[in-house]
C-alpha atoms as a PDB file:
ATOM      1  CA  UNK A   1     113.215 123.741 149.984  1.00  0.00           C
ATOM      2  CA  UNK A   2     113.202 123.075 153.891  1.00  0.00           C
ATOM      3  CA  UNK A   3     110.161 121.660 155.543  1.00  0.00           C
ATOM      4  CA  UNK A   4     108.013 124.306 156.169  1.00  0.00           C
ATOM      5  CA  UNK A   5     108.136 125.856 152.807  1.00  0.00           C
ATOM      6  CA  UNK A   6     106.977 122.021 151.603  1.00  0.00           C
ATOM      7  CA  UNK A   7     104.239 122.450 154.330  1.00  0.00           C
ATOM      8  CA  UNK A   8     103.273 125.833 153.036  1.00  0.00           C
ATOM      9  CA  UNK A   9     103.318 124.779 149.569  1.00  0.00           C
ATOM     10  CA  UNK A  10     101.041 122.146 150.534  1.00  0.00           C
ATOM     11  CA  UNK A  11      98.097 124.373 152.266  1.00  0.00           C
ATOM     12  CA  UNK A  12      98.638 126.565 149.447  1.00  0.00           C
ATOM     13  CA  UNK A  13      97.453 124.203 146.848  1.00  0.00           C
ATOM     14  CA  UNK A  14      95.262 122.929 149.066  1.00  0.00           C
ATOM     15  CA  UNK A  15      93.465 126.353 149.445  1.00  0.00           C
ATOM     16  CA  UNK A  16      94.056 126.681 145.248  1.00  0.00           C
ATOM     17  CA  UNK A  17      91.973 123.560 144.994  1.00  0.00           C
ATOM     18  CA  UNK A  18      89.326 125.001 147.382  1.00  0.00           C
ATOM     19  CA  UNK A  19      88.981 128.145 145.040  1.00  0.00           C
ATOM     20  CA  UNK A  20      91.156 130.506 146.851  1.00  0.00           C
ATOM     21  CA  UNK A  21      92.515 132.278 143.447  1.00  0.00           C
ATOM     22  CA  UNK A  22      94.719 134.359 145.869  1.00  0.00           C
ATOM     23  CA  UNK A  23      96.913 131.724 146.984  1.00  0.00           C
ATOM     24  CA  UNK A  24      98.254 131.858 144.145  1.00  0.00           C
ATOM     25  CA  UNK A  25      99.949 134.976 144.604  1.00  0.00           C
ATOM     26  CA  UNK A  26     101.821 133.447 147.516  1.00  0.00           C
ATOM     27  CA  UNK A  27     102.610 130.252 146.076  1.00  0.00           C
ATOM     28  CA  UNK A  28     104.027 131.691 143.152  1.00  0.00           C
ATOM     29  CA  UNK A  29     107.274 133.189 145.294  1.00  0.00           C
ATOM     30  CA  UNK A  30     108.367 129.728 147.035  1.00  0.00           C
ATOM     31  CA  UNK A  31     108.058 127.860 143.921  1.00  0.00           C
ATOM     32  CA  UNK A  32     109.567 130.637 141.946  1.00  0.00           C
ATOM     33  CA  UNK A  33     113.626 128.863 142.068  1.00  0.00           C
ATOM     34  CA  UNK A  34     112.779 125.554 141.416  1.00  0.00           C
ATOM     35  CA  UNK A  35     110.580 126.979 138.023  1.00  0.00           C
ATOM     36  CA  UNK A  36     113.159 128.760 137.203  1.00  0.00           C
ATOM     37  CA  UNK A  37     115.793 125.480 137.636  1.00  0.00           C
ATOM     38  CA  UNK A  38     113.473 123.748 135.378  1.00  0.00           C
ATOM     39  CA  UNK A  39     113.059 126.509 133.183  1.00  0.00           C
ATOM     40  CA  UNK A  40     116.952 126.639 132.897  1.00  0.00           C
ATOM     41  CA  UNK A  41     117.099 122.873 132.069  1.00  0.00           C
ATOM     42  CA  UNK A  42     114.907 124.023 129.228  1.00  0.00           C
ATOM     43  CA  UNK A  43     117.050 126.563 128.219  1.00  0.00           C
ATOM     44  CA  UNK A  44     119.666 124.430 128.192  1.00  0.00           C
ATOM     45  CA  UNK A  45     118.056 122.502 125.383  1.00  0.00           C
ATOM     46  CA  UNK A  46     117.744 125.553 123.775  1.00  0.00           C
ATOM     47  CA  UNK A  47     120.983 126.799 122.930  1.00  0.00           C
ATOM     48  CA  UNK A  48     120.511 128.749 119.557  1.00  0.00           C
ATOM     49  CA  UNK A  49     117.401 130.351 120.137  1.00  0.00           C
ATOM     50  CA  UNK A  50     117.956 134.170 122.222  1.00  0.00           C
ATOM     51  CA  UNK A  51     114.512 135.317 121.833  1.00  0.00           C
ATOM     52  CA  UNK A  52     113.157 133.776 125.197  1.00  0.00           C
ATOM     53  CA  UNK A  53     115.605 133.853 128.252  1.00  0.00           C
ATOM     54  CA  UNK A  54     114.799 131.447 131.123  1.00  0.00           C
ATOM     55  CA  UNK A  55     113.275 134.098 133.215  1.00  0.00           C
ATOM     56  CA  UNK A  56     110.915 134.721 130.395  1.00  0.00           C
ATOM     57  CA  UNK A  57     109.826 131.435 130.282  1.00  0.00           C
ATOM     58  CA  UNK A  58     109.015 131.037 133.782  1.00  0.00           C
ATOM     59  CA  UNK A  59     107.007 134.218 133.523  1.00  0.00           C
ATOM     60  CA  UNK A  60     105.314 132.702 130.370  1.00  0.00           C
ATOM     61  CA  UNK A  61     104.679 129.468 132.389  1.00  0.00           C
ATOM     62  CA  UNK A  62     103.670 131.541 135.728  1.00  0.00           C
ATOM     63  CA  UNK A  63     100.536 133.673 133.212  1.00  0.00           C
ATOM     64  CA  UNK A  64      99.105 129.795 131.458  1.00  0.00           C
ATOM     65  CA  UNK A  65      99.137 128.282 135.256  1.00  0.00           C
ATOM     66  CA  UNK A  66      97.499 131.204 136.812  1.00  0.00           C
ATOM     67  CA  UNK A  67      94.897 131.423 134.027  1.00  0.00           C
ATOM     68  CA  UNK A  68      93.891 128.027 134.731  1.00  0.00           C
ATOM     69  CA  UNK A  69      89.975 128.010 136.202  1.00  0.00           C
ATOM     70  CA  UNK A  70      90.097 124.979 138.653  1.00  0.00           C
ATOM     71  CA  UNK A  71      93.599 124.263 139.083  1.00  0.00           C
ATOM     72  CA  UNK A  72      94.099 120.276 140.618  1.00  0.00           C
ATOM     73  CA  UNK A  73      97.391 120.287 141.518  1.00  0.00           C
ATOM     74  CA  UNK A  74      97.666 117.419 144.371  1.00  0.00           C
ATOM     75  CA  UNK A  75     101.208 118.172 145.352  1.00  0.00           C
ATOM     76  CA  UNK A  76     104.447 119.989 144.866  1.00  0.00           C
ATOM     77  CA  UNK A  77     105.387 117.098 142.418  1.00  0.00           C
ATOM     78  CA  UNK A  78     102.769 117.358 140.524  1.00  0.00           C
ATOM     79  CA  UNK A  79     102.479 121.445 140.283  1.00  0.00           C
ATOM     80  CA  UNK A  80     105.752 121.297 139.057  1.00  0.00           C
ATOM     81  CA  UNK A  81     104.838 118.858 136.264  1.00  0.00           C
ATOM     82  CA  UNK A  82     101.757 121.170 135.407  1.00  0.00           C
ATOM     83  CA  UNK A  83     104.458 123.625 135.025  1.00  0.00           C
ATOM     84  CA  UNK A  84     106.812 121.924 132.779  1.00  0.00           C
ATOM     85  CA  UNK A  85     104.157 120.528 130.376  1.00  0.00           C
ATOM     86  CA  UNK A  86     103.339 124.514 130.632  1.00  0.00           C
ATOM     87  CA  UNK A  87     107.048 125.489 128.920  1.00  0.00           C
ATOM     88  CA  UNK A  88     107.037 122.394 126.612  1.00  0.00           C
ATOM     89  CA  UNK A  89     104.207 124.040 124.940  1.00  0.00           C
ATOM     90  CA  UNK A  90     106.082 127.715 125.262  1.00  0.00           C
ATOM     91  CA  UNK A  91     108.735 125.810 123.983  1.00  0.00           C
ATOM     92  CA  UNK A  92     107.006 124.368 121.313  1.00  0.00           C
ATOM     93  CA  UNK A  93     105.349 127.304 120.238  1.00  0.00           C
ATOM     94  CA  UNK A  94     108.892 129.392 119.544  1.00  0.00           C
ATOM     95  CA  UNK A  95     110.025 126.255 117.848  1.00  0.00           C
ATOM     96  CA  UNK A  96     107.555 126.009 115.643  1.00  0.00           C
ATOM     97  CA  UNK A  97     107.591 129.799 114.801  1.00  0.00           C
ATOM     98  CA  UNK A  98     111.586 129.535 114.098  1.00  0.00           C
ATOM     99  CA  UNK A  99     110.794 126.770 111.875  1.00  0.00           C
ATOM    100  CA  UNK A 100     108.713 128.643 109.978  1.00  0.00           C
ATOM    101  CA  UNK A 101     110.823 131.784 109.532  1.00  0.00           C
ATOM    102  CA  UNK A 102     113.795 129.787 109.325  1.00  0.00           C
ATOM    103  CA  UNK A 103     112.610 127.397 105.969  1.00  0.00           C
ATOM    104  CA  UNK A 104     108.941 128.070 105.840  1.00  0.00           C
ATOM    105  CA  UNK A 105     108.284 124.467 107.270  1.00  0.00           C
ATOM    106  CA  UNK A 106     110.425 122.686 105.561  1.00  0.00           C
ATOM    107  CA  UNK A 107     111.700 119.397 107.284  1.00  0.00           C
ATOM    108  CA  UNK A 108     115.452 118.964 107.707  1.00  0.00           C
ATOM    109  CA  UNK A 109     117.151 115.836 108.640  1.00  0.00           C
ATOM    110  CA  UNK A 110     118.353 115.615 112.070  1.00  0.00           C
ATOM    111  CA  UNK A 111     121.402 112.863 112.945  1.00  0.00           C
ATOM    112  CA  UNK A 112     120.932 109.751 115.083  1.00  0.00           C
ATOM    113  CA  UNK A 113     123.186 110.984 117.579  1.00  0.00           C
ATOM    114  CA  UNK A 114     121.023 114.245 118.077  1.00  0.00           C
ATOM    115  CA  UNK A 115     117.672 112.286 118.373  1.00  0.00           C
ATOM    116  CA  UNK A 116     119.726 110.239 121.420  1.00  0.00           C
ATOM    117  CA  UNK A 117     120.841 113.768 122.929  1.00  0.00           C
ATOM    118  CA  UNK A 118     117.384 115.141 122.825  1.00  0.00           C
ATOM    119  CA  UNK A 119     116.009 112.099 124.068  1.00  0.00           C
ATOM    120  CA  UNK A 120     119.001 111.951 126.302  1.00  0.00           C
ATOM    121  CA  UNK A 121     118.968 115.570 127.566  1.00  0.00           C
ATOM    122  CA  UNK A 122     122.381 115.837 127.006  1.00  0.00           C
ATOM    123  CA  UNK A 123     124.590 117.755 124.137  1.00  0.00           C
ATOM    124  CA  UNK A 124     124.143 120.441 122.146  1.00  0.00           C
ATOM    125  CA  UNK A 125     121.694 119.960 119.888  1.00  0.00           C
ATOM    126  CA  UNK A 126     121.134 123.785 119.165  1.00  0.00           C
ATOM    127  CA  UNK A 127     120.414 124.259 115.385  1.00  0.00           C
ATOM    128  CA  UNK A 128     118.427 121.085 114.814  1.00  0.00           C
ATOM    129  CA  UNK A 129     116.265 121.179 117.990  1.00  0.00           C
ATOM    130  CA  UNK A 130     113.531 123.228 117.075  1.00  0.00           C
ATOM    131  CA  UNK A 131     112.162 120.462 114.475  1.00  0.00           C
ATOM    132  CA  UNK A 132     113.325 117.992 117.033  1.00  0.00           C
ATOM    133  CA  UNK A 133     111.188 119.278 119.678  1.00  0.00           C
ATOM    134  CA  UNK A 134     108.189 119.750 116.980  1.00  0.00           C
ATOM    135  CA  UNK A 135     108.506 115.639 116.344  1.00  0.00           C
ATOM    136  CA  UNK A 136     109.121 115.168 119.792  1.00  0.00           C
ATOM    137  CA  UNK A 137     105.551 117.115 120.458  1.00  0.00           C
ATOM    138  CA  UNK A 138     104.244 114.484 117.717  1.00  0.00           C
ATOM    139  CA  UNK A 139     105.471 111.315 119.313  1.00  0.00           C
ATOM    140  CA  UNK A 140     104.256 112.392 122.731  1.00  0.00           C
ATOM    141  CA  UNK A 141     100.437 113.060 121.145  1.00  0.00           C
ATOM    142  CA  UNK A 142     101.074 109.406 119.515  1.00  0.00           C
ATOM    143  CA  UNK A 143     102.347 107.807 123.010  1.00  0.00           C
ATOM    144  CA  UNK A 144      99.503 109.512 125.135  1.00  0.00           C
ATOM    145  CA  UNK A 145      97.320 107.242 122.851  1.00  0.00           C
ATOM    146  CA  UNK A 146      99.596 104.100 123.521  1.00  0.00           C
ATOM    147  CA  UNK A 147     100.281 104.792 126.966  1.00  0.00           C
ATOM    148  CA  UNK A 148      99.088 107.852 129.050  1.00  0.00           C
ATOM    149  CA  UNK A 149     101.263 106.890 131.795  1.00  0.00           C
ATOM    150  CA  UNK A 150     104.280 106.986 129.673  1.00  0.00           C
ATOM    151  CA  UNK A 151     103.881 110.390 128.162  1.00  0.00           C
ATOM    152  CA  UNK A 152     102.861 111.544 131.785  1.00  0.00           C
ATOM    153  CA  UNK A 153     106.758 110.456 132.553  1.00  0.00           C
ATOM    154  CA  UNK A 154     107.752 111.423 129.992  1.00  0.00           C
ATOM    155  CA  UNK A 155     107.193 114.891 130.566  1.00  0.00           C
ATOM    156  CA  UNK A 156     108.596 114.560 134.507  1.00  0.00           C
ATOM    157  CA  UNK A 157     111.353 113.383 133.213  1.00  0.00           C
ATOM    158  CA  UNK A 158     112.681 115.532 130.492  1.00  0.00           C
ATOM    159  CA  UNK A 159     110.444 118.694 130.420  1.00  0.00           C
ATOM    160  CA  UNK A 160     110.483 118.698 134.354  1.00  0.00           C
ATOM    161  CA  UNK A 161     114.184 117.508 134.756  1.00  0.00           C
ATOM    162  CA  UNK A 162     112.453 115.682 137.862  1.00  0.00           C
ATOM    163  CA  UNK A 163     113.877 113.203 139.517  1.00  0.00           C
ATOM    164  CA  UNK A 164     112.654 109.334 139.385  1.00  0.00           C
ATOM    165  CA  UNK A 165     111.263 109.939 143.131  1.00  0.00           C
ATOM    166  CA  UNK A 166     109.391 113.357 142.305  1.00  0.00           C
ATOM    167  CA  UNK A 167     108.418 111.686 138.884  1.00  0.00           C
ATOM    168  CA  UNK A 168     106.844 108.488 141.304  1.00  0.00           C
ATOM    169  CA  UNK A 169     105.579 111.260 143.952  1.00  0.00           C
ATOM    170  CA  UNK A 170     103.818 113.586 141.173  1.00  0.00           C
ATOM    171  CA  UNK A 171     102.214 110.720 139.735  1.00  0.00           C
ATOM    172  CA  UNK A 172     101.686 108.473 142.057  1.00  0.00           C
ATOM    173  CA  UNK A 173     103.416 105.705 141.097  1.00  0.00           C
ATOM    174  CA  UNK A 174     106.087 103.555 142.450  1.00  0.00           C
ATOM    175  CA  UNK A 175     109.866 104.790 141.527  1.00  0.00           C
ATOM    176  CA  UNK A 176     111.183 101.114 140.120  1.00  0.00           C
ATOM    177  CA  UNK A 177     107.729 101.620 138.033  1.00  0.00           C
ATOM    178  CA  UNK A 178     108.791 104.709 136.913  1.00  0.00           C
ATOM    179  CA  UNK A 179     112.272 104.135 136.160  1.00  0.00           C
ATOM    180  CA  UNK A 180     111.177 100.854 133.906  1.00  0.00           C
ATOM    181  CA  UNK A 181     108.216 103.170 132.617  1.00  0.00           C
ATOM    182  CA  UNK A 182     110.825 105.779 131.578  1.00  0.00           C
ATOM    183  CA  UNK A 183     113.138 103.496 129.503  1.00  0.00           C
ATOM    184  CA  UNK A 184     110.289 101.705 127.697  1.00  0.00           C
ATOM    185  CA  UNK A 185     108.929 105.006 126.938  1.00  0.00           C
ATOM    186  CA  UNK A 186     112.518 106.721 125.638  1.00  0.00           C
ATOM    187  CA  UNK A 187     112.900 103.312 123.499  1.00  0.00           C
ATOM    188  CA  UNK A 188     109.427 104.083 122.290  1.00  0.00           C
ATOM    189  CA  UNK A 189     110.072 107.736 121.668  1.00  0.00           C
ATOM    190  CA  UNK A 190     113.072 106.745 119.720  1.00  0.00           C
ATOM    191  CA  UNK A 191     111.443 104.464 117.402  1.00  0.00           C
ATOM    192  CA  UNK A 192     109.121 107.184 116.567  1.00  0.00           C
ATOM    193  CA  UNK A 193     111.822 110.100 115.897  1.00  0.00           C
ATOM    194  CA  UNK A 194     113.548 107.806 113.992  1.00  0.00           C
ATOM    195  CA  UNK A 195     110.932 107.268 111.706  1.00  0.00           C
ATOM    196  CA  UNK A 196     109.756 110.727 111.780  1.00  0.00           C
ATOM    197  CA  UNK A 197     113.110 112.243 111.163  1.00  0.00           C
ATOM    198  CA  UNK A 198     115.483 110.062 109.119  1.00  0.00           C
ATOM    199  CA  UNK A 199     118.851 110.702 108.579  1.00  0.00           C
END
């Protein structure tokens, strides 16, 4: 994104926060690629489910943020957070409904070395993720009481696919804060998963 989009994404939110419901309208199209790069990191996650493609999700994403009354968003940063707690929840929702079809909400055991991709963002986790992304929803409720900071990152991090810097920028925090914040709150994460999900 080269300067002056950043500039107009700026006075766009900044007219959002002033009431202006029409900015959003305008915002939406020089955002639109980078929800739809996070949206695809989601995807990515979600390799065995076909019944939402990515541009479906940042639709789905685009109708909860627009719907919002008195949107706060401070920055690009932290829009884009707004937006990725946004398709965790989409996310979450499908998962929960494939659960249910899938073994009427029955629990299955998911391997140690899935909870670390998950946790990870890497590997193909594809026909255990849906009840590892219901836990995961768990142990983020459970962490926002220990530490709202750390769930805040949290959701940067590996609903957002943001970077340590946008993570610091979004949140206004300093990046060696966030980087320590984020592997404290993975090892946390992991405890709980582990618990929640034993092999």
């Amino acid at each position: 994104m080269s300067d002056s989009q950043q500039n107009s994404v700026t006075q766009l939110l900044d007219a959002l926060r002033a009431g202006d419901r029409d900015a959003f309208e305008q915002l939406f199209p020089l955002v639109y690629a980078e929800l739809h790069n996070i949206a695809g990191i989601q995807r990515r996650r979600w390799e065995g489910d076909d019944t939402l493609n990515t541009t479906a999700l940042v639709h789905e994403a685009y109708l909860r943020l627009v719907d919002q009354t008195a949107p706060r968003w401070v920055n690009r940063p932290h829009f884009m957070a707004v937006a990725a707690t946004a398709m965790r929840q989409i996310l979450l929702d499908y998962a929960k409904r494939k659960r249910a079809a899938k073994r009427e909400g029955a629990r299955e055991s998911i391997p140690l070395h899935e909870l670390e991709a998950v946790l990870g963002g890497e590997g193909d986790v594809s026909e255990a993720l849906p009840e590892a992304l219901i836990a995961l929803d768990a142990a983020l409720i459970k962490l926002e009481r220990h530490n709202t900071r750390h769930r805040s990152i949290v959701e940067c991090r590996f609903f957002g696919g943001m970077t340590i810097e946008d993570t610091a920028e979004a949140l206004k925090l300093s990046p060696a804060t966030v980087k320590r914040d984020w592997t404290l709150a993975q090892a946390w994460l992991y405890r709980e998963l582990k618990q929640a999900l034993p092999e």
